[in-house]
Protein backbone atom coordinates (compact mmCIF):
# COMPACT_ATOMS: atom_id res chain seq x y z
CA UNK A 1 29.36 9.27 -18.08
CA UNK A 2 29.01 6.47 -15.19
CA UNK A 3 31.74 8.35 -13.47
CA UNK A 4 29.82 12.03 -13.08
CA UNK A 5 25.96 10.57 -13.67
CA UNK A 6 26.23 7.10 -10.93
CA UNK A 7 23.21 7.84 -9.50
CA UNK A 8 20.90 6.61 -13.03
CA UNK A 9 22.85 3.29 -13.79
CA UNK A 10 20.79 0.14 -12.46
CA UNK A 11 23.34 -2.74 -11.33
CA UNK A 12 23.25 -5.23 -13.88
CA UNK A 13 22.60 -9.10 -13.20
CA UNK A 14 25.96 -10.07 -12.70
CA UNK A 15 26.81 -7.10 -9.92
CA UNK A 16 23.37 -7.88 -8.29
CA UNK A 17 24.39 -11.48 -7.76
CA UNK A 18 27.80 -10.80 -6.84
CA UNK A 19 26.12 -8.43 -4.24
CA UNK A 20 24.39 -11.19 -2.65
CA UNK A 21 27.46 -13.02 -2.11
CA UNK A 22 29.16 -10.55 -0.86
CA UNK A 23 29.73 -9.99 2.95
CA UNK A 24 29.71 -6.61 2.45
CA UNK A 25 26.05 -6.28 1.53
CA UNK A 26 23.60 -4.96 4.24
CA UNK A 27 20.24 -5.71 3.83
CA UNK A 28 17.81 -3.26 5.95
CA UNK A 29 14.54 -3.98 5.91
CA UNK A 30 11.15 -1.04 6.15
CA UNK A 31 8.64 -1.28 8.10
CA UNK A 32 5.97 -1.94 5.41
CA UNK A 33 7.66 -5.08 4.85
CA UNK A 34 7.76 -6.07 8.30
CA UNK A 35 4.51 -5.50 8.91
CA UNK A 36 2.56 -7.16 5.61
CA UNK A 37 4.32 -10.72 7.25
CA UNK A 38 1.10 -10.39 9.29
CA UNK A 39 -1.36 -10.54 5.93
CA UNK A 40 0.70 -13.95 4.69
CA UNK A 41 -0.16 -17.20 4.48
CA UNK A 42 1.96 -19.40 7.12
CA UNK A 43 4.32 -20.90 3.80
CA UNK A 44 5.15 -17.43 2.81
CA UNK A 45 5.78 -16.08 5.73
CA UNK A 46 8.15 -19.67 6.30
CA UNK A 47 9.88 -19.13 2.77
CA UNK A 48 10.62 -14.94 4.17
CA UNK A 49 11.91 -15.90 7.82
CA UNK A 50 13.92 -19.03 5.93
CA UNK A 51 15.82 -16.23 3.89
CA UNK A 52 16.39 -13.89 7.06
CA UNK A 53 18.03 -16.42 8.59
CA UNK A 54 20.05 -17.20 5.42
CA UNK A 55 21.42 -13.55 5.44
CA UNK A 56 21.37 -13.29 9.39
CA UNK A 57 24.73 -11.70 9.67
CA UNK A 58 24.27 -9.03 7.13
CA UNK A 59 20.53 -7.79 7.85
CA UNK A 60 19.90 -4.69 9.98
CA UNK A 61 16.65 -2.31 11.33
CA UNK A 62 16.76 1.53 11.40
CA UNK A 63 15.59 2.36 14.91
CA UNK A 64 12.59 4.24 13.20
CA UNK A 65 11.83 1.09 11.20
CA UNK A 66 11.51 -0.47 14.72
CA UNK A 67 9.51 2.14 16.34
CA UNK A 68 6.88 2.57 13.77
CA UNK A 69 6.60 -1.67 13.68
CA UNK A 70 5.61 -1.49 17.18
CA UNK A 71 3.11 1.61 17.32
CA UNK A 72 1.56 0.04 14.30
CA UNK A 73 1.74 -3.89 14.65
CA UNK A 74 -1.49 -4.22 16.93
CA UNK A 75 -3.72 -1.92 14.39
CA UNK A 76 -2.64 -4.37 11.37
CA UNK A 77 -3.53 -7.31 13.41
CA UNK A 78 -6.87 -6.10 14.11
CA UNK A 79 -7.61 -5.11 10.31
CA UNK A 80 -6.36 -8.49 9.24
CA UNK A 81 -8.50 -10.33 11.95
CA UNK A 82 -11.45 -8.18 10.49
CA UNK A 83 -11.56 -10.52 7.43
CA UNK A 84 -12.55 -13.20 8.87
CA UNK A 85 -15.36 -11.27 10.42
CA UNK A 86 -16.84 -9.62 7.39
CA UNK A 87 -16.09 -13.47 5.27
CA UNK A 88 -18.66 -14.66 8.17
CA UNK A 89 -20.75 -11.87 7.64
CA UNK A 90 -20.79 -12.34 3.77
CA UNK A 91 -22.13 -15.86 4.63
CA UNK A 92 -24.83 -14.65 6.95
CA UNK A 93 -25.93 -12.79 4.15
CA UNK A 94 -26.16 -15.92 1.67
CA UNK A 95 -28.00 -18.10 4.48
CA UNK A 96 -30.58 -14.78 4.72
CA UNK A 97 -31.19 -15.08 0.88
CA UNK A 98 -33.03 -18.05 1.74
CA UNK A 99 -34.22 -17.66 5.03
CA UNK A 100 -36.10 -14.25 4.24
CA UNK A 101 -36.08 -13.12 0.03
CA UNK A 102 -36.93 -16.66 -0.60
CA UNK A 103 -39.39 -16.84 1.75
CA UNK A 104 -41.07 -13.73 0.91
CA UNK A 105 -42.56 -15.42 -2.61
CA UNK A 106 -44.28 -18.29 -1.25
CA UNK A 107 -43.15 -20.61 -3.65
CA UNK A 108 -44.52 -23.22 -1.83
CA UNK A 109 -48.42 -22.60 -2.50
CA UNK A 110 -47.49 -20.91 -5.88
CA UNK A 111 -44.78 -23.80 -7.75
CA UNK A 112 -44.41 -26.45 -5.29
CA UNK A 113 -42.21 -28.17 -7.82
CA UNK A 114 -39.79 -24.89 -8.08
CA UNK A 115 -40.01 -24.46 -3.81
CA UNK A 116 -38.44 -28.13 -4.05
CA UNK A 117 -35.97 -27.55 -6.30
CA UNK A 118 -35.35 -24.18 -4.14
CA UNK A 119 -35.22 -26.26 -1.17
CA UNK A 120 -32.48 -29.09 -2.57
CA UNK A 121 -30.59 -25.78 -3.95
CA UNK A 122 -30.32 -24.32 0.12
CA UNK A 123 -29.31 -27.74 1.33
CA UNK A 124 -26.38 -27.99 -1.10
CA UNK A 125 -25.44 -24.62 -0.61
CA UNK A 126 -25.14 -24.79 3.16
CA UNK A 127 -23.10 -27.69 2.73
CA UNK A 128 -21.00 -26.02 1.10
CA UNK A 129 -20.73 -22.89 3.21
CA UNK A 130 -20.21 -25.43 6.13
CA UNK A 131 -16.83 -26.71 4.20
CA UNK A 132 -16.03 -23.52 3.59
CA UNK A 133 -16.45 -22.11 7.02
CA UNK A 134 -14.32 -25.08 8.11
CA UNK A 135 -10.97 -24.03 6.06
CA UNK A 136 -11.59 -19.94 7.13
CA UNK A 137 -11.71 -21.30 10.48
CA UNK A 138 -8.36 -23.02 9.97
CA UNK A 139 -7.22 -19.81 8.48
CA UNK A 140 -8.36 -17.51 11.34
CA UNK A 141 -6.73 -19.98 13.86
CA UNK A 142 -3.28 -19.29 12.34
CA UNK A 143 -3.73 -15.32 12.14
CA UNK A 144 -2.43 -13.67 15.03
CA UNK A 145 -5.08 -11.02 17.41
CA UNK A 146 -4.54 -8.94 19.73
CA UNK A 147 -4.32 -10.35 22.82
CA UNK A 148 -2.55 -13.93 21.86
CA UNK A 149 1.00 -14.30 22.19
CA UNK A 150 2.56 -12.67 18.72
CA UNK A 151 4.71 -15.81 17.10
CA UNK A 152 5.72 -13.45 14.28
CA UNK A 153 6.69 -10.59 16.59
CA UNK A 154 8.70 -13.21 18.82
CA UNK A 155 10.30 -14.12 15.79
CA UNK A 156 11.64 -11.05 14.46
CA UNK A 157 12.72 -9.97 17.68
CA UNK A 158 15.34 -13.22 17.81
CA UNK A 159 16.67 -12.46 14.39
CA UNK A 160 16.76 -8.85 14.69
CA UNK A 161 18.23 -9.16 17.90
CA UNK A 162 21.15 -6.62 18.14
CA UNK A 163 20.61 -5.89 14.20
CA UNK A 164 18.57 -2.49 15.00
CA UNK A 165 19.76 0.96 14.73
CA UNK A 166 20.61 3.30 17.63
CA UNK A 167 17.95 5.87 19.29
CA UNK A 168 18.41 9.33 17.47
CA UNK A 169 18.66 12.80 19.78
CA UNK A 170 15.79 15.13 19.85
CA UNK A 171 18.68 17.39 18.37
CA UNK A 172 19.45 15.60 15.48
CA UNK A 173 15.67 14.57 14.73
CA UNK A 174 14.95 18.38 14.61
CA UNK A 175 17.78 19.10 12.21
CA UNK A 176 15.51 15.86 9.87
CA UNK A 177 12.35 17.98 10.33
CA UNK A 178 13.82 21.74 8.81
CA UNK A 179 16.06 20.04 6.41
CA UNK A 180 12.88 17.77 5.07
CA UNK A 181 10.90 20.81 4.86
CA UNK A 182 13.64 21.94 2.29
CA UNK A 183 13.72 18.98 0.90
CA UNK A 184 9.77 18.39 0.73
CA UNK A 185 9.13 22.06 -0.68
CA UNK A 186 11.49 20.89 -3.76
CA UNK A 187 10.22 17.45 -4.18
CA UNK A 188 13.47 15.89 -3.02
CA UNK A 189 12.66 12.25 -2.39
CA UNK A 190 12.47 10.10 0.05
CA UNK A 191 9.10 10.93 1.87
CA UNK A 192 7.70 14.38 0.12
CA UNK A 193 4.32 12.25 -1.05
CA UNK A 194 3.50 12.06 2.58
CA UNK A 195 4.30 15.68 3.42
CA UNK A 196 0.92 17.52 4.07
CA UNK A 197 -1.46 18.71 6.79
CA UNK A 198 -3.33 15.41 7.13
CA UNK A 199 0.48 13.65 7.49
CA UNK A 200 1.06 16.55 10.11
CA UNK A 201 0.88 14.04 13.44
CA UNK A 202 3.02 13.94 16.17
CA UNK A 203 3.53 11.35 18.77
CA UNK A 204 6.20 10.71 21.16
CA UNK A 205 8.18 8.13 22.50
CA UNK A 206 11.16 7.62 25.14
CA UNK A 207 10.88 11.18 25.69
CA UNK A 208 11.20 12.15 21.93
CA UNK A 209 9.16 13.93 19.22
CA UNK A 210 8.53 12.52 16.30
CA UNK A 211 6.58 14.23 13.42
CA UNK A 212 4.89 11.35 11.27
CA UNK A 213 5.43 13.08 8.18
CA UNK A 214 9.01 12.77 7.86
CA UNK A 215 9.11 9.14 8.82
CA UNK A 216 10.30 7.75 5.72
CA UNK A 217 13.18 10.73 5.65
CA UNK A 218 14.54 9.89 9.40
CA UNK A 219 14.72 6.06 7.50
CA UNK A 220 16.54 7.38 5.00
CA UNK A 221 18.95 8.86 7.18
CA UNK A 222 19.22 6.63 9.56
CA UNK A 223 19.86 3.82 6.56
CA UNK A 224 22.84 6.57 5.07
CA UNK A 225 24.78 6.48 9.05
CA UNK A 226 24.86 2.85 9.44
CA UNK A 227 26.39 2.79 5.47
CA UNK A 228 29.22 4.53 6.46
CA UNK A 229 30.35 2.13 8.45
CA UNK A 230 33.60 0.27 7.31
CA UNK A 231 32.95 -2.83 5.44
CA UNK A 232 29.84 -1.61 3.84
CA UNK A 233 29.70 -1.74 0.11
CA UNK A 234 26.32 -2.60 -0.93
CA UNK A 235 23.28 -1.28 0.61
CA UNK A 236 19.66 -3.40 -0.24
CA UNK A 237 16.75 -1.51 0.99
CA UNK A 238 12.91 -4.05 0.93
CA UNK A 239 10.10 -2.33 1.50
CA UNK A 240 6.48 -2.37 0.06
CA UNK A 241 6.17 1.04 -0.30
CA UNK A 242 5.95 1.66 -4.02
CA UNK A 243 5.43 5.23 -3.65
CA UNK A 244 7.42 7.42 -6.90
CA UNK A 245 9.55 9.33 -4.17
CA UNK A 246 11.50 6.22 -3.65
CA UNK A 247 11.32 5.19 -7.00
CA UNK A 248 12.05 5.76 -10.19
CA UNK A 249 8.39 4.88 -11.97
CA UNK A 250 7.03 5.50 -15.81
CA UNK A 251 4.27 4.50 -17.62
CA UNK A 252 4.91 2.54 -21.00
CA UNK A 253 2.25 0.65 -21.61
CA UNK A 254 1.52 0.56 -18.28
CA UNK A 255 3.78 1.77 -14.86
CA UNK A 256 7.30 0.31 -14.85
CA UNK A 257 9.37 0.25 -11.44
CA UNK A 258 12.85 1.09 -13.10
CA UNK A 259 14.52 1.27 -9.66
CA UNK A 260 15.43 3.65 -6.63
CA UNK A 261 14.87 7.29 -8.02
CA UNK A 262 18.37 8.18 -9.01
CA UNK A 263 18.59 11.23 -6.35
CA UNK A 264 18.62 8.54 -3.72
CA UNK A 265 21.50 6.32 -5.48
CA UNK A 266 23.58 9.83 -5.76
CA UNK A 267 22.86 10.90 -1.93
CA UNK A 268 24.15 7.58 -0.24
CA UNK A 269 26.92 7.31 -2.88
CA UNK A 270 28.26 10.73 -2.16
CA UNK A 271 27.38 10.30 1.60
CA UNK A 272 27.95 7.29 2.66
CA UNK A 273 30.78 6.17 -0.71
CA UNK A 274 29.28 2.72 -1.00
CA UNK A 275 28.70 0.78 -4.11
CA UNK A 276 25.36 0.44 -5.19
CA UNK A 277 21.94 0.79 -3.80
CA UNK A 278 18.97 -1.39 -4.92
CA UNK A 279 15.34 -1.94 -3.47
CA UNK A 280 13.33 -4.85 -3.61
CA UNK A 281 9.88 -5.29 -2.43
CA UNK A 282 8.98 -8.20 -0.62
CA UNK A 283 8.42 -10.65 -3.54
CA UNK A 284 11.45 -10.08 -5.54
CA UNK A 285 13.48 -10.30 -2.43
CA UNK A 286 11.67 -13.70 -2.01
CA UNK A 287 12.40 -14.43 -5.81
CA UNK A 288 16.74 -13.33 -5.36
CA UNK A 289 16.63 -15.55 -1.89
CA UNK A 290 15.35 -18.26 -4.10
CA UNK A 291 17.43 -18.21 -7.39
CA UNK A 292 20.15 -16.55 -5.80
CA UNK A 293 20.85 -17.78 -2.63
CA UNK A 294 19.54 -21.24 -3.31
CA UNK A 295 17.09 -20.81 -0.25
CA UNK A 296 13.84 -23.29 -1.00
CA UNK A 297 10.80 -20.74 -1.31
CA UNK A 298 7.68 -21.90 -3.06
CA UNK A 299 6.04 -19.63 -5.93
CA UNK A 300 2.48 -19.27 -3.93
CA UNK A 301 4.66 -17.83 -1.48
CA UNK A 302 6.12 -14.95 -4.56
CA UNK A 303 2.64 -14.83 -5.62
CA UNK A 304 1.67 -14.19 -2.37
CA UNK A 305 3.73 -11.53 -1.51
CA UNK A 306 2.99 -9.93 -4.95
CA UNK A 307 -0.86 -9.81 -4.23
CA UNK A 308 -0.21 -8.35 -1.19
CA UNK A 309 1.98 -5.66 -2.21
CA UNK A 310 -0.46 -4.65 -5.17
CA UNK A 311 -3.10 -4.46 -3.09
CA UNK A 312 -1.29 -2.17 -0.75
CA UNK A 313 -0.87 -0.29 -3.85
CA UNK A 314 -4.34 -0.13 -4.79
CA UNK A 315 -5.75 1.75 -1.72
CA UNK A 316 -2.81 3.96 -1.42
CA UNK A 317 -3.83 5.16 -5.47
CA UNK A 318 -7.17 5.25 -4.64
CA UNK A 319 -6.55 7.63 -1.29
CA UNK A 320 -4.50 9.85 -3.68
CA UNK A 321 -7.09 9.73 -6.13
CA UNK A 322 -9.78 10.21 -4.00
CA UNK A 323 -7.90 13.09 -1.99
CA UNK A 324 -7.12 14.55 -5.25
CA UNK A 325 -11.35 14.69 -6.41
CA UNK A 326 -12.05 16.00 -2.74
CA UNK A 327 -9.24 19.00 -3.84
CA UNK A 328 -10.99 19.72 -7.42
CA UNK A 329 -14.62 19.14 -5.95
CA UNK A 330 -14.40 21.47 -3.50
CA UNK A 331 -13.11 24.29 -5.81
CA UNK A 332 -15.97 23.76 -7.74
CA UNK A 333 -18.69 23.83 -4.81
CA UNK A 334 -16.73 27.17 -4.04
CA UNK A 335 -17.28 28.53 -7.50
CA UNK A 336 -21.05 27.58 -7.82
CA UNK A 337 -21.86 28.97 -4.16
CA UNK A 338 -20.73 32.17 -5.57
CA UNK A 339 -23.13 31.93 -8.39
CA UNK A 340 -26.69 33.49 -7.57
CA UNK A 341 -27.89 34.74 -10.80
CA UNK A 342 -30.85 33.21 -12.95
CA UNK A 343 -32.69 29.87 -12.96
CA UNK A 344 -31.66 26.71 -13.24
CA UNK A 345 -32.51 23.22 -12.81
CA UNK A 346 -30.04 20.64 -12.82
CA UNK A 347 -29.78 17.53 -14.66
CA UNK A 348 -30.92 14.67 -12.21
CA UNK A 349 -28.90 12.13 -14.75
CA UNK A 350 -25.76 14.06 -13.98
CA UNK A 351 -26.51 14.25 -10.26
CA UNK A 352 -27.19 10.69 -10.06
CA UNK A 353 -24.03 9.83 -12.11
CA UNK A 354 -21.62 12.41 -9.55
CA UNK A 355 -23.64 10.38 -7.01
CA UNK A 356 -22.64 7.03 -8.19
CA UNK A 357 -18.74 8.30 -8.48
CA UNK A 358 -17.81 10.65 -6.30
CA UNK A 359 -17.37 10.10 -2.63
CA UNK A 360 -20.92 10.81 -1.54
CA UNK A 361 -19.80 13.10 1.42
CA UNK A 362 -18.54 16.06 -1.32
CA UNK A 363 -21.74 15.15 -3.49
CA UNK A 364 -23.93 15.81 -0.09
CA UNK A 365 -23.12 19.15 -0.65
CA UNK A 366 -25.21 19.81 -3.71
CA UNK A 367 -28.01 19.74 -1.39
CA UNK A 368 -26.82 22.65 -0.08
CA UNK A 369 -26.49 24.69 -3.41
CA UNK A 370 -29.93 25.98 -4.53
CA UNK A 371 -29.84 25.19 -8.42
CA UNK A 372 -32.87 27.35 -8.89
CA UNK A 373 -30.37 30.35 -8.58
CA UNK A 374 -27.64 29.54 -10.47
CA UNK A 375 -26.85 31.50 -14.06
CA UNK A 376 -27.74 28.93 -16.67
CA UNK A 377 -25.15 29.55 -19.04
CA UNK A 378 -22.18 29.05 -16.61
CA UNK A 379 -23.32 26.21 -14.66
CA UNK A 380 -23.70 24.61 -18.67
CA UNK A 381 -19.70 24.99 -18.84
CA UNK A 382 -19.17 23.81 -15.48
CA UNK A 383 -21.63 20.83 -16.16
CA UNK A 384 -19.30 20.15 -19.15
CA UNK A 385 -15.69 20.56 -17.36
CA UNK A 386 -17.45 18.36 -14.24
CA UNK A 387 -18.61 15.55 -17.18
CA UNK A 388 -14.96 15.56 -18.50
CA UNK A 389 -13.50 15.03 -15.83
CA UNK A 390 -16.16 12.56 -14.15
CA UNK A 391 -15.54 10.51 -17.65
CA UNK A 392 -11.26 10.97 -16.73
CA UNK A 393 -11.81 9.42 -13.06
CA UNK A 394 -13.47 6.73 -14.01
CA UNK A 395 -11.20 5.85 -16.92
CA UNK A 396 -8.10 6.60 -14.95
CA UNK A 397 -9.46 4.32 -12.09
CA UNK A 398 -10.52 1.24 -13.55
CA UNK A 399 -7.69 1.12 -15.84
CA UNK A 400 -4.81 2.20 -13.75
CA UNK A 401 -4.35 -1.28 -11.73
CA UNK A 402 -4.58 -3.25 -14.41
CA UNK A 403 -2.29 -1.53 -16.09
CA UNK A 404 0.29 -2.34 -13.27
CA UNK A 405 -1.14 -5.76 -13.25
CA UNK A 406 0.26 -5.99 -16.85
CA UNK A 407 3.46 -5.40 -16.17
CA UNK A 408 5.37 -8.31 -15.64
CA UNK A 409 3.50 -9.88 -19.07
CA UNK A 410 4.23 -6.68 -21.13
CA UNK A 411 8.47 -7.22 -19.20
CA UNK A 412 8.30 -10.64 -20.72
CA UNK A 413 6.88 -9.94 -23.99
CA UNK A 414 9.60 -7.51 -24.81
C-alpha cells in the first residue's frame, strides 16, 4: 500500500527527526514566510534568524521566492508602519472624548461634583495614554520604513547568500504558464486558488514575463529542479500560506492541517525520487528548531508567529468569502433587474440587515432597483433564499476562525 499510494503517508515522529539531522535535508523557505519576519517582534524574529543560521548549510531560495520578496518587501513595510499610525489615531480619538462629547454636556454648571470626578477620570487616563504612547514609540522605533536602512533585508541577504535558485528562461516560464492552465482547469495543486481574472497581472523583470497567477506553481517547480540534485533526500518546504491547494485540510470539529496535499508528495517523489516532503509554517518550524535542534527559542516567539500566521489567514478567508457574496449578489441584482411586473415595497428591516452585512458597495445597488415594480410573489422567494443565506454568512463567518483557533485544544484533547 505505502509502496503504490506514497504520496498520503505523513512521516512519522521518528523520520521527521531523523530528517532534521540529516545532511541531506533541504530546507527552502516561501516568500510568505520571509516576508511576515517584518510583522515580528525583535525576539521572534532573533529565535527565526538563530535557527537559519543553525541549518545554514542546508537552507535554499527559489529564485521566484526571491523575486516576489523584493517587489513586495517595501509594500509590507509600509502596511506594518501603518499601525502605529492608526494606534495614534485611536488615541486621538480617546483624548477627543473628552475634549469635545464631554464638553458638549456642561457638566460643570449642571453636576459640578460629577464634572470633577470627570475631570480626575481625564487626568488618569492621559497618564496612561502617555505610558502607553511611550512603549508604541519603542515599538515603532524597532519596525523598519521605507526609507531606513532594512536590518532584516541585510540579514537575509548574508545567510541566503549563494543559497538562491537560478534565473528561469522566458522559454521555460512559458511552458509553467500552459501547463498551469492544465493544471488550474483540473484543480491540480499548487497555486489553482489564485488562478482567476483578478490574479491575471503581469509584471516583468530582467527582461522576463512573469504572470502573477502562477507564482506559487513556478515555486513549485523551481523547488522540484533543485531536489534532483544528488544528495537530496528530504525536501522541507515553510511557508505561511495555508491555502487547501498546498494542503491537505478537513474540518472535524473544526479545520485540521493534515499535511502537504498528497498530489504534491507524489509529484516530487516521482520527479525529483526524494524521500519525503513536509511543510511547516513559520511557528512549527520555530517549535522543530527548538525541540529538535536544541536551538534556544522562547514560546512568545511560537506564539508570535502563530498569531501572525492566523491572522494572515483571517483576511485571506474573508477575501474569499467576501469575493464569493460579491459572485452570488450580483446574480441576484441580475435576476431582480429583470423583474418589472407588479408592486412591491421592500422590507426596510431586511434592507437594513443586507446593509449591515454585505459589503455596502453591492448593497448600493438596491438603490438602483425600483421595488415599486417588482412581482410580489417572486421577490417573497428571493427575500427568503437572500435571508438564508444572509443567516449562512454570518454563521459561517463568525464561527469559522474560531473554529481554527480550536484546533490545537481539540489536537490535545484527543
Amino acid at each position: 500500500m505505502r509502496d503504490k499510494f506514497q504520496g498520503f503517508y505523513q512521516p512519522n515522529g521518528e523520520e521527521i527527526k531523523a530528517a532534521w539531522e540529516d545532511k541531506g535535508t533541504l530546507f527552502v523557505f516561501d516568500t510568505s514566510t520571509l516576508l511576515n519576519i517584518y510583522s515580528y517582534a525583535e525576539q521572534t524574529r532573533t529565535d527565526f534568524f538563530n535557527i537559519l543560521e543553525k541549518l545554514q548549510d542546508q537552507i535554499w531560495l527559489p529564485y521566484h521566492v526571491g523575486l516576489e520578496y523584493q517587489r513586495r518587501r517595501l509594500e509590507v513595510i509600509k502596511e506594518e508602519k501603518n499601525i502605529f499610525l492608526k494606534i495614534h489615531n485611536c488615541l486621538k480619538k480617546i483624548e477627543k472624548v473628552f475634549e469635545s462629547d464631554f464638553k458638549k454636556l456642561s457638566l460643570k454648571k449642571r453636576f459640578p461634583e460629577l464634572y470633577k470626578e470627570t475631570k480626575e477620570l481625564h487626568e488618569k487616563i492621559a497618564l496612561a495614554i502617555d505610558s502607553y504612547s511611550a512603549r508604541v514609540k519603542e515599538w515603532d522605533s524597532k519596525q523598519p520604513c521605507v526609507r531606513s536602512h532594512d536590518v532584516i533585508r541585510e540579514r537575509l541577504t548574508t545567510i541566503f547568500a549563494g543559497k538562491v535558485g537560478c534565473i528561469p528562461s522566458q522559454a521555460w516560464l512559458d511552458n509553467i504558464y500552459e501547463e498551469g492552465k492544465q493544471r488550474f482547469e483540473n484543480k491540480v495543486p499548487p497555486g489553482y486558488m489564485d488562478y482567476g481574472p483578478k490574479k491575471d497581472i503581469t509584471f516583468s523583470y530582467a527582461g522576463l514575463l512573469y504572470k502573477s497567477a502562477f507564482s506559487d506553481l513556478i515555486i513549485w517547480k523551481q523547488i522540484i529542479q533543485e531536489a534532483r540534485k544528488e544528495g537530496i533526500k528530504v525536501v522541507i518546504f515553510i511557508t505561511d500560506d495555508g491555502k487547501e491547494d498546498w494542503l491537505y485540510i478537513i474540518n472535524s470539529r473544526g479545520k485540521k492541517k493534515i499535511g502537504p496535499r498528497a498530489e504534491l508528495r507524489e509529484e516530487i517523489y516521482r520527479e525529483a525520487s526524494v524521500n519525503f516532503f513536509i511543510i511547516y509554517n513559520t511557528a512549527d518550524f520555530l517549535e522543530a528548531g527548538r525541540s529538535i535542534l536544541e536551538v534556544a527559542v522562547q514560546e512568545s516567539s511560537i506564539q508570535d508567529a502563530n498569531t501572525i500566521f492566523q491572522r494572515n489567514l483571517a483576511e485571506l478567508y474573508n477575501e474569499r468569502l467576501d469575493r464569493q457574496i460579491q459572485n452570488n449578489w450580483s446574480n441576484y441584482l441580475t435576476n431582480l433587474s429583470a423583474i418589472n411586473l407588479d408592486k412591491f415595497k421592500i422590507d426596510e428591516q431586511f434592507k437594513a440587515n443586507l446593509s449591515k452585512y454585505f459589503n455596502n458597495k453591492y448593497f448600493n445597488q438596491l438603490n438602483k432597483i425600483d421595488f415599486e415594480k417588482i412581482w410580489i410573489d417572486f421577490l417573497n422567494n428571493y427575500k427568503a433564499q437572500l435571508n438564508n443565506d444572509l443567516k449562512n454568512y454570518i454563521l459561517h463567518k463568525e464561527t469559522n476562525l474560531r473554529n481554527d483557533d480550536d484546533n490545537d485544544e481539540s489536537d490535545e484533547n484527543e
